[in-house]
Protein backbone atom coordinates (compact mmCIF):
# COMPACT_ATOMS: atom_id res chain seq x y z
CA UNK A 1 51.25 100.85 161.80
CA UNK A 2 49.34 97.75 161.45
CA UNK A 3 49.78 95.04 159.15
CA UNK A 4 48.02 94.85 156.10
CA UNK A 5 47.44 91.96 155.89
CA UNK A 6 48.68 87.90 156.09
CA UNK A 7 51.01 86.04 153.67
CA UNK A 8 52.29 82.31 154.34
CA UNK A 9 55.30 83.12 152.88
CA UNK A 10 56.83 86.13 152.05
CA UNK A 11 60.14 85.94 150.13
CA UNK A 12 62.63 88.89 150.18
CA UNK A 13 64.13 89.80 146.69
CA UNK A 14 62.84 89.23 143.34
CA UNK A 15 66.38 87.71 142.07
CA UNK A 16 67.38 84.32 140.65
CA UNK A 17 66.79 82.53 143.99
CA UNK A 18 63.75 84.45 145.31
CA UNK A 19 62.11 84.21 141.84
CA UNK A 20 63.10 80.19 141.06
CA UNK A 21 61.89 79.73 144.90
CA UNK A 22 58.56 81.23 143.91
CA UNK A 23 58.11 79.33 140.87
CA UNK A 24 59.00 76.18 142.89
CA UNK A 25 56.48 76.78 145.08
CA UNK A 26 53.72 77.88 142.59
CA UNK A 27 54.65 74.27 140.61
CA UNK A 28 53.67 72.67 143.92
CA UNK A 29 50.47 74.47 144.52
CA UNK A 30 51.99 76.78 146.81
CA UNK A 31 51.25 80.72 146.84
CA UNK A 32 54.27 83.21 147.87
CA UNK A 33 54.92 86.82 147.81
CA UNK A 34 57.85 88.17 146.43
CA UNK A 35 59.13 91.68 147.73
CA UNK A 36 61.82 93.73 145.33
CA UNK A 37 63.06 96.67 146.38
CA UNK A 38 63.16 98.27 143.07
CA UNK A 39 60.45 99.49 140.66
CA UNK A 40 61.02 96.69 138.31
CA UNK A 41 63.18 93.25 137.53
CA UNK A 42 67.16 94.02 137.76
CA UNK A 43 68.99 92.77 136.01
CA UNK A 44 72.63 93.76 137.32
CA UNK A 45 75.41 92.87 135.35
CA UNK A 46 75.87 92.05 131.61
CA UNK A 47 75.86 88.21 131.55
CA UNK A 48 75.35 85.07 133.25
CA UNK A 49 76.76 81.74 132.88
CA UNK A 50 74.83 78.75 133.12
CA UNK A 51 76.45 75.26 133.57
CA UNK A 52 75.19 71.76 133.73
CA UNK A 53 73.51 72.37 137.27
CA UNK A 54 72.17 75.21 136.56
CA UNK A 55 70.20 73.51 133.85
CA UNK A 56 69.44 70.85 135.64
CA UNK A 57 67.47 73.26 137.77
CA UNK A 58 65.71 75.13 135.30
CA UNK A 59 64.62 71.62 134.39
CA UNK A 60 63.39 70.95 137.44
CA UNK A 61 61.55 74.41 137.22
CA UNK A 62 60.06 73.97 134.06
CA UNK A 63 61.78 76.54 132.25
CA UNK A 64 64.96 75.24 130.85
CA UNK A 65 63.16 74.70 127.11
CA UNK A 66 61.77 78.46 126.98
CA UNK A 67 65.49 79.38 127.20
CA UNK A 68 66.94 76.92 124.69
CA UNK A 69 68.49 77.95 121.33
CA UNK A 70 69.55 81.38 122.62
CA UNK A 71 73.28 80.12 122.34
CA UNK A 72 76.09 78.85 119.86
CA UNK A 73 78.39 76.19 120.26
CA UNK A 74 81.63 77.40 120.64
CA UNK A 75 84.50 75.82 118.81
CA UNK A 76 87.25 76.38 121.01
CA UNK A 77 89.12 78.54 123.47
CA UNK A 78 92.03 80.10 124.08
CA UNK A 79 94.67 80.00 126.83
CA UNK A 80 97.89 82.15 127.53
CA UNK A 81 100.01 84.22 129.93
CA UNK A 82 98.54 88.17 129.75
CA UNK A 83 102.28 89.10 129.06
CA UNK A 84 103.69 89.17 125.54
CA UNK A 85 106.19 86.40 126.17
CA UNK A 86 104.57 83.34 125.43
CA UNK A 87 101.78 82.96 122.78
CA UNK A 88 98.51 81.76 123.80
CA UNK A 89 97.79 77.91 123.12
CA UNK A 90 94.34 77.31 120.59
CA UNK A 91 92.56 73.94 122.03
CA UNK A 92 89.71 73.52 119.55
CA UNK A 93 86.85 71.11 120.68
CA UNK A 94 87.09 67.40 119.07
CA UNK A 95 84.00 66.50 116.56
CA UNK A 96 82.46 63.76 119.27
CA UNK A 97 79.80 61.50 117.70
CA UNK A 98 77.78 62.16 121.14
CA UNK A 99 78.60 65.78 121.37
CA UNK A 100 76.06 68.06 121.96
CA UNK A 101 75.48 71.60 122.55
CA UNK A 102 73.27 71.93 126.33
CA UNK A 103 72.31 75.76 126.25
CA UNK A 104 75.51 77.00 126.66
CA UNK A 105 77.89 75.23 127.41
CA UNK A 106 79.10 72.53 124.49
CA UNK A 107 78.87 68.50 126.43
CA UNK A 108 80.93 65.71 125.03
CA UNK A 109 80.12 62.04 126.27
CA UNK A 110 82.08 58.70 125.18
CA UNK A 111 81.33 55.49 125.42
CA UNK A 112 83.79 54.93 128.20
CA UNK A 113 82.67 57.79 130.12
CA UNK A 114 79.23 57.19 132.73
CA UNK A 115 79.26 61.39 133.47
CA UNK A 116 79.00 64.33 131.28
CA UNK A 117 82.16 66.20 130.44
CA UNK A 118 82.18 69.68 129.94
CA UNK A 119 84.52 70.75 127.14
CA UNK A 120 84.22 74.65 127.38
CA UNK A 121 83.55 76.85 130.08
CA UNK A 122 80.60 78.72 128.98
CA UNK A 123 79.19 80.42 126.22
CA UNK A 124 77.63 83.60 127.55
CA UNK A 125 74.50 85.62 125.99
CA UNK A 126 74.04 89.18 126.22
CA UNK A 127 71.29 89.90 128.56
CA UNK A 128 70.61 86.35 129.87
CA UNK A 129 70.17 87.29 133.21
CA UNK A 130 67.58 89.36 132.08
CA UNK A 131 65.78 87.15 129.90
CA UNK A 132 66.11 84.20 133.17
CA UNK A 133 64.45 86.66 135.44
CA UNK A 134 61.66 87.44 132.81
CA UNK A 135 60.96 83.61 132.07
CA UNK A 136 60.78 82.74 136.07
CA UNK A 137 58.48 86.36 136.37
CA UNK A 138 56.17 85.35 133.80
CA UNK A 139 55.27 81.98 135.49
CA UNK A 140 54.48 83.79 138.25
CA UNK A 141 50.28 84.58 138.94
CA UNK A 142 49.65 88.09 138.58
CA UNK A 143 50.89 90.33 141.80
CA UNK A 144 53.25 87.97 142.87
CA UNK A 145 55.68 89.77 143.07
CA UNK A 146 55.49 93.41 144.72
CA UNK A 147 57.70 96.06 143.39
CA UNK A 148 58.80 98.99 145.22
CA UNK A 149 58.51 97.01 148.83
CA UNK A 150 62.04 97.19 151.06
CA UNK A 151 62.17 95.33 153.50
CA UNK A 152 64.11 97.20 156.35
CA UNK A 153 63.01 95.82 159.71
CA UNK A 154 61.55 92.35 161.12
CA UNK A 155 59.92 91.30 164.02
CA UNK A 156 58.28 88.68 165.64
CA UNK A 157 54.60 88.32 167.18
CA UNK A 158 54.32 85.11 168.69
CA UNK A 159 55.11 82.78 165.76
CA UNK A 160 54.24 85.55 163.16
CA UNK A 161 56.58 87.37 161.32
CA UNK A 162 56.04 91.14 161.01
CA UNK A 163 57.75 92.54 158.07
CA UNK A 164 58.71 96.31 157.97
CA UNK A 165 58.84 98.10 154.14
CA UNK A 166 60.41 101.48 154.11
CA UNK A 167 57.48 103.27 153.26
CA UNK A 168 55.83 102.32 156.17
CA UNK A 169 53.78 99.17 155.29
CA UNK A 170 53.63 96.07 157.73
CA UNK A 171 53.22 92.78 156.10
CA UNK A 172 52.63 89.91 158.16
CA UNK A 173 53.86 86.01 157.42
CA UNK A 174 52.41 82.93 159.30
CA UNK A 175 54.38 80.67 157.84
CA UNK A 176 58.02 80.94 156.42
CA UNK A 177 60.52 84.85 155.65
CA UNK A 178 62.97 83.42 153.03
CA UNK A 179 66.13 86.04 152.37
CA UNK A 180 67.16 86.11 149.26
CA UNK A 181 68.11 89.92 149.41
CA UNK A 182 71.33 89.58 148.47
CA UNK A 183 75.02 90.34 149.20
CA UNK A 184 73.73 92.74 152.09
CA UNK A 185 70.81 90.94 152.75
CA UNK A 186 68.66 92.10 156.25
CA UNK A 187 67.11 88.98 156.66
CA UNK A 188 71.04 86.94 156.84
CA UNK A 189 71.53 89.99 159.76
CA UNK A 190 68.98 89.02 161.51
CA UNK A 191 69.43 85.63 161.41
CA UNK A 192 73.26 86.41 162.98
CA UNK A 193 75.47 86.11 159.74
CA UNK A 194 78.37 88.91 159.68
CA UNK A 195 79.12 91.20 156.42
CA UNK A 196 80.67 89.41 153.85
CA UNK A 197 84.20 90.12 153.59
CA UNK A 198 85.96 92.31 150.89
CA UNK A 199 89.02 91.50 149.02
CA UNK A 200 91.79 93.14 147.49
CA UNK A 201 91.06 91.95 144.58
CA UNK A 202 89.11 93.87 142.03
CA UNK A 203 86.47 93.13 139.39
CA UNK A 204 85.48 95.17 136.46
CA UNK A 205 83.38 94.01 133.51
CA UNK A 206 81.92 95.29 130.45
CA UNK A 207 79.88 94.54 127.06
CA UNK A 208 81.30 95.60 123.86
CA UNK A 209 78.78 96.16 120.68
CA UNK A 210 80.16 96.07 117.08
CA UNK A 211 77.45 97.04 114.81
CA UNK A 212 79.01 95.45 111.54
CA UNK A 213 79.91 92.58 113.64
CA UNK A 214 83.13 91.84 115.63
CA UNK A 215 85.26 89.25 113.43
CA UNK A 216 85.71 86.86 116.44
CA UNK A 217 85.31 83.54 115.98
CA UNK A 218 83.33 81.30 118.62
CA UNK A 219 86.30 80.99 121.00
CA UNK A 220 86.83 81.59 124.99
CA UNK A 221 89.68 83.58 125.62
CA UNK A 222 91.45 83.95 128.68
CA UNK A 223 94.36 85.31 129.51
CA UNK A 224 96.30 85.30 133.15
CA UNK A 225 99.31 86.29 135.17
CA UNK A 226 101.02 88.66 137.32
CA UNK A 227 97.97 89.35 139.51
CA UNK A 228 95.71 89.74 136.97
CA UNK A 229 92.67 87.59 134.90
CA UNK A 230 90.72 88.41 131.57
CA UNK A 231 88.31 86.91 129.75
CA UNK A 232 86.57 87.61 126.69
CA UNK A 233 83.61 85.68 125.17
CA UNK A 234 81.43 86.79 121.94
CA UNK A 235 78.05 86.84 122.85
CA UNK A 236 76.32 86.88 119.26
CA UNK A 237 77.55 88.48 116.05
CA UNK A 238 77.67 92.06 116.84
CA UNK A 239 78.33 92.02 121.13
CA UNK A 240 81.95 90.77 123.26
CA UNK A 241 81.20 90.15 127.17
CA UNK A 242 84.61 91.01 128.77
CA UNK A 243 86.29 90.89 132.20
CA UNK A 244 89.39 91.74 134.05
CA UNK A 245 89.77 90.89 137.63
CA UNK A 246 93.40 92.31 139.37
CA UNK A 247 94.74 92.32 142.68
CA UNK A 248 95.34 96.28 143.01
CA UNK A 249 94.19 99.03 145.84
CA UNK A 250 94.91 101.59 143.47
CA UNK A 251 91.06 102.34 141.97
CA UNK A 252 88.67 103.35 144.32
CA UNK A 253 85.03 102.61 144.06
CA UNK A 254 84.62 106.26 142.87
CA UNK A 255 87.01 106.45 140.27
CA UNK A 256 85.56 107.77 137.49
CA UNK A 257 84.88 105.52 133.89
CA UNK A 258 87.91 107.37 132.09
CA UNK A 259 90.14 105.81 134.76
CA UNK A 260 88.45 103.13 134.65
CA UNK A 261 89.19 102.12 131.26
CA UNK A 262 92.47 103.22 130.90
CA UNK A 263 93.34 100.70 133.87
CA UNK A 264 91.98 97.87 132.18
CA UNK A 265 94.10 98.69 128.82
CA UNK A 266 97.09 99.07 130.83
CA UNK A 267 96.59 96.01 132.51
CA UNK A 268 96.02 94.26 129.06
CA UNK A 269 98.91 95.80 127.41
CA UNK A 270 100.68 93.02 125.80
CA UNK A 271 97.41 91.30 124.39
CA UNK A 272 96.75 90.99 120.51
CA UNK A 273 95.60 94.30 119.20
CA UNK A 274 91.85 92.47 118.49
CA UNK A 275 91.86 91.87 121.82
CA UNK A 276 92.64 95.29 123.20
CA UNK A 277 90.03 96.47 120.43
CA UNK A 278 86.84 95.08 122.51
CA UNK A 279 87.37 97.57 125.12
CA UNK A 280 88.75 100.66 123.81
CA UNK A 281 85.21 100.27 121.89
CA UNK A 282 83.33 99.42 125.09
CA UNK A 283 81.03 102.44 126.08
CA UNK A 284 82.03 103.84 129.58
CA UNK A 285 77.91 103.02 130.04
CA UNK A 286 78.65 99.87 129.45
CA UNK A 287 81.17 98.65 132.25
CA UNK A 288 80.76 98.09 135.86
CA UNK A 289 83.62 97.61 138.62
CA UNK A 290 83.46 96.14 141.96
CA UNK A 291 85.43 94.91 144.81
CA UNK A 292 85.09 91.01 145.38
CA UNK A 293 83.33 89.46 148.37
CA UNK A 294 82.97 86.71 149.72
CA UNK A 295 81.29 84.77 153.22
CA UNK A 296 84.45 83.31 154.98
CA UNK A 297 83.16 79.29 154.74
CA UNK A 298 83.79 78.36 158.30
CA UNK A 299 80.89 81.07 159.13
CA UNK A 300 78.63 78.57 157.55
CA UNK A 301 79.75 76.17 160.03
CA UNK A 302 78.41 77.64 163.13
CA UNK A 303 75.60 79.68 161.19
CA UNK A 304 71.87 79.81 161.22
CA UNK A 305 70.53 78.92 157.90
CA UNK A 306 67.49 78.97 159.25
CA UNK A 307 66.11 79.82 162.53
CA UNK A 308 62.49 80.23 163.43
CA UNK A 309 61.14 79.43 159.73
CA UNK A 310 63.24 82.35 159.00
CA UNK A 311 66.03 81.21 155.94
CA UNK A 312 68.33 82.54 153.38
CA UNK A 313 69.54 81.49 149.89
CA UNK A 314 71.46 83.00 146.81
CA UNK A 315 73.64 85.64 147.84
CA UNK A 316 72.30 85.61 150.85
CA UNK A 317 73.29 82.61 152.16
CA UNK A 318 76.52 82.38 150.27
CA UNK A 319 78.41 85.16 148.63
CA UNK A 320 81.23 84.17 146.42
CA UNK A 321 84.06 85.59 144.34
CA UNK A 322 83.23 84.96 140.39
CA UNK A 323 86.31 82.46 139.53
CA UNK A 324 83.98 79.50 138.73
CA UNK A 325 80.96 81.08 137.54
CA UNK A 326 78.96 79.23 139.99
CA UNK A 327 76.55 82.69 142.09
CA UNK A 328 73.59 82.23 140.17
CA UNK A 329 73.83 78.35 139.02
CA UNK A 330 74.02 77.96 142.64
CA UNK A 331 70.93 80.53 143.51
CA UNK A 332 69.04 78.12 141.25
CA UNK A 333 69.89 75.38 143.09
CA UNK A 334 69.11 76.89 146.39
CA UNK A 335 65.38 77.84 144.80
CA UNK A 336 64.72 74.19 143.54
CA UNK A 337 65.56 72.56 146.72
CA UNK A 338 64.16 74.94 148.98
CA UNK A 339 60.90 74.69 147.44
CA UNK A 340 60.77 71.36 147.55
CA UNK A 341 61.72 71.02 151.57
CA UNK A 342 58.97 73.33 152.04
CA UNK A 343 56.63 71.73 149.91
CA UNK A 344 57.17 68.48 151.52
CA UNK A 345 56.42 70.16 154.84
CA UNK A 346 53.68 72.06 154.08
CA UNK A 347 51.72 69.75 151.38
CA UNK A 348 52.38 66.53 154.06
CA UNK A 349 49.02 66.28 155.72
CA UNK A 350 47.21 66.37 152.20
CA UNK A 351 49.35 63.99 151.14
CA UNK A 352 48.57 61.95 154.52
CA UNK A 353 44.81 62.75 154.30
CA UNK A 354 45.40 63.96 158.43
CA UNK A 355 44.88 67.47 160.03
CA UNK A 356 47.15 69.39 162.25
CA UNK A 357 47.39 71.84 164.42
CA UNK A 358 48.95 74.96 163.60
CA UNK A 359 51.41 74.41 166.19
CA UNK A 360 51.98 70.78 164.83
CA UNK A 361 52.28 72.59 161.29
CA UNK A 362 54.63 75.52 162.46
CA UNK A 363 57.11 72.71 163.90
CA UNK A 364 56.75 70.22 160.44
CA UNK A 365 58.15 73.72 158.26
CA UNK A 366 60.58 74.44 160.76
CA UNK A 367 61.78 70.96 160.72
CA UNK A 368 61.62 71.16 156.66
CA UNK A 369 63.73 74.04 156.74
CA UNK A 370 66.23 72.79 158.74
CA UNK A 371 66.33 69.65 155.79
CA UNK A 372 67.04 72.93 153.57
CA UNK A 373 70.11 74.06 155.75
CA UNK A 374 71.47 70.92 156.20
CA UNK A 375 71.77 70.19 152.23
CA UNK A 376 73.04 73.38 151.47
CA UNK A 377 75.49 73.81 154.52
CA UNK A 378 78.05 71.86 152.90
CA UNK A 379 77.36 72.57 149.09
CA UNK A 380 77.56 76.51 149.86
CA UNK A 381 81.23 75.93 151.98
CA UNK A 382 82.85 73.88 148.99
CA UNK A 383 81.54 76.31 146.26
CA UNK A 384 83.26 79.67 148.13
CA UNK A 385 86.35 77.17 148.86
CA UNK A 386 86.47 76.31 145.28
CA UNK A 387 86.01 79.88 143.76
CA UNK A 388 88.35 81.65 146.46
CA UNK A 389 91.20 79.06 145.71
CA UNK A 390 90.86 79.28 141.74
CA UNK A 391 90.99 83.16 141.85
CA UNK A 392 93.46 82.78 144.03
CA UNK A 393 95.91 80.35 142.21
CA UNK A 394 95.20 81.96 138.91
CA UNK A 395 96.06 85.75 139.71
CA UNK A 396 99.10 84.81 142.00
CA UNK A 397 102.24 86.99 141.11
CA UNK A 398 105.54 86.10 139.98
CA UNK A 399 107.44 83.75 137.10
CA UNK A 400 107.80 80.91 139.43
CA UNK A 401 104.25 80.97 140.67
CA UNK A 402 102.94 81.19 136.85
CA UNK A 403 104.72 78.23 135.89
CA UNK A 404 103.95 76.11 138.87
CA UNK A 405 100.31 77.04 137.72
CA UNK A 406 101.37 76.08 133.82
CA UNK A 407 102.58 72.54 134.86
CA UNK A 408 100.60 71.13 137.15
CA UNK A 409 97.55 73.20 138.63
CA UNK A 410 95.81 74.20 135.54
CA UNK A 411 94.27 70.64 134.93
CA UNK A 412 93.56 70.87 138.46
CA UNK A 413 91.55 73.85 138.54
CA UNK A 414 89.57 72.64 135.39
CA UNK A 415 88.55 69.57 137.35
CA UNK A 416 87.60 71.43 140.39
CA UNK A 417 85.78 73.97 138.55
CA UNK A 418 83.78 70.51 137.05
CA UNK A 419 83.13 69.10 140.01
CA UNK A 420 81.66 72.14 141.08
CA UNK A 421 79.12 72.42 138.32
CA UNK A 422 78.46 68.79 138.44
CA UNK A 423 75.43 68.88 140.86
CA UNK A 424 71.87 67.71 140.53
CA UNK A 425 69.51 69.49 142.77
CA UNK A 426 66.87 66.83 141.88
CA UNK A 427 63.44 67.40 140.55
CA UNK A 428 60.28 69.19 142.64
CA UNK A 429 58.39 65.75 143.40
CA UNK A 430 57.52 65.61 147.13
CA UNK A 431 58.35 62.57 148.94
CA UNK A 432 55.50 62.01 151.11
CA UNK A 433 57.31 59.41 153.32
């Protein structure tokens, strides 16, 4: 079938990255096309948390004030073992004269400090992905993005890119194919990358609605130990995001909702009655479950980020367990930066006032993708490192193990899970040297 017609670039997926890649690129001048497979925006899961770099790129995107004021501060959290031996310990935030609440997640600074703390985790709102997906959408020009287009197939004619859909169509690229098609993504196959691998460990997650509210006050709770991980956050008044990640072979991806719950309540046995309360009310609509996966880092060593003006980013590029919250801060990260290495490629000769070639031109994008890889080589190795070893230190079994975790790794983990989210990708200027 022939090709309909010719896109610079055509961008694979209409999630966070391929959508905050788009509106990058349309804050530089630059037209894409954005390819989702579905009928409309998805918006899979029930929550997302957004931390200080994740901001910083919606900054840098020109979104990060239409999203403000969707969150409260949270006054505290909770810590303690998911067994009923040891109450958990209440750490309520200090009243700092430069505290401040940054869309989600409470900041503290001091006078003796040069970098932002972060005093809580995360404050999660129902339906945030959503509503991040709709803001980057709706800065999109009309027919941006092209619903109902899977990409199953590419291949190359001469330096174009000919892009199979599965009904048929051919769309041809001159310019740049970014992947950002997720966890299974075609374009990361074709650029050589191997499945992601699957763990034993198991995630299942689920939004709880109280009409007449829920009673909770604005507190993180987590609870750990003997293989196992919870969480539960309020969301607003009347909605409690929960999760429960376990090391266990024993549910299979087809095990029906019934089971499904009844797991999770086993597993959270010993937890205060309130507690237990947010899912026995949780609709069995209402909860997803999922194997973890992750891309073994040293893949990334060896890998082609990009190859041919062919790339990848979000999921993509780096698939990671959920331990520090860091999938779609990073995706955001990856869209920023990647628009801006291609911007600086492609906008160069206007900025120089010179022509080129279009061979010239081909080579100054592939060179500005390769800038792309090289930044996020690194960043995407120590962000799977970081979330594999946190899940794995916090849901290792036995009472020796759980109190070598009490005494001296917790404070670790908090400051790797800081470091982690404490990450500038910079803003979209071009530097035209």
């Amino acid at each position: 079938m022939e090709a309909e017609g010719t896109r610079d670039i055509v961008i694979v997926g209409a999630g966070i990255s391929g959508l905050a890649t788009a509106v990058g690129l349309h804050r530089l001048g630059i037209r894409s096309t954005v390819l989702e497979s579905s009928e409309k925006l998805r918006a899979t899961g029930f929550a997302l948390s957004t931390y200080f770099n994740a901001w910083k790129a919606l900054e840098a995107l020109g979104i990060s004030q239409h999203l403000r004021d969707l969150h409260d501060r949270l006054h505290g959290w909770m810590v303690g073992p998911i067994s009923a031996e040891t109450p958990p310990k209440e750490m309520l935030l200090p009243d700092f004269e430069y505290g401040f609440l940054l869309d989600g997640l409470y900041i503290i600074t001091t006078k003796k400090e040069k970098f932002l703390t972060l005093s809580v985790e995360m404050v999660l709102q129902e339906n945030m992905r959503k509503m991040l997906l709709e803001a980057l959408a709706s800065e999109l020009p009309e027919g941006t993005i092209r619903f109902l287009s899977k990409l199953v197939h590419i291949e190359f004619s001469g330096r174009y890119k000919m892009v199979h859909l599965s009904d048929g169509s051919v769309l041809k690229t001159k310019v740049v194919l970014v992947g950002c098609d997720g966890v299974n993504s075609v374009v990361a196959k074709w650029l050589g990358f191997k499945n992601p691998v699957t763990t034993n460990r198991l995630a299942i997650r689920g939004l709880a609605h109280f009409p007449t509210g829920h009673g909770f006050e604005k507190r993180f709770f987590q609870f750990y130990g003997n293989g196992v991980r919870s969480g539960f956050v309020p969301c607003n008044h009347n909605s409690v995001y929960w999760f429960v990640t376990h090391t266990s072979t024993n549910l299979a991806e087809e095990t029906s909702p019934e089971n499904i719950k009844q797991f999770v309540l086993d597993m959270i046995r010993d937890l205060p009655k309130n507690i237990k309360n947010v899912v026995e009310t949780t609709d069995l609509d209402n909860m997803v479950m999922s194997r973890l996966k992750y891309r073994p880092p040293w893949e990334l060593l060896w890998a082609n980020i990009a190859k041919d003006n062919v790339c990848v980013a979000g999921d993509a590029l780096h698939p990671m367990t959920p331990d520090i919250g860091q999938g779609g801060c990073s995706a955001m990260e990856d869209g920023v930066i990647l628009a801006r290495c291609l911007g600086e490629a492609i906008k160069f000769k206007n900025l120089k006032g010179e022509t080129e070639d279009e061979k010239e031109s081909y080579k100054r994008i592939e060179v500005g993708l390769k800038k792309y890889a090289g930044q996020r080589k690194w960043r995407s190795i120590e962000l799977i490192m970081a979330s594999y070893i946190v899940g794995f230190i916090q849901q290792s079994r036995g009472k020796c193990m759980n109190l070598f975790t009490d005494m001296f790794l917790r404070s670790f983990l908090s400051r790797l899970r800081l470091k982690m989210s404490h990450f500038d990708c910079g803003s979209l200027s071009i530097d035209s040297k």
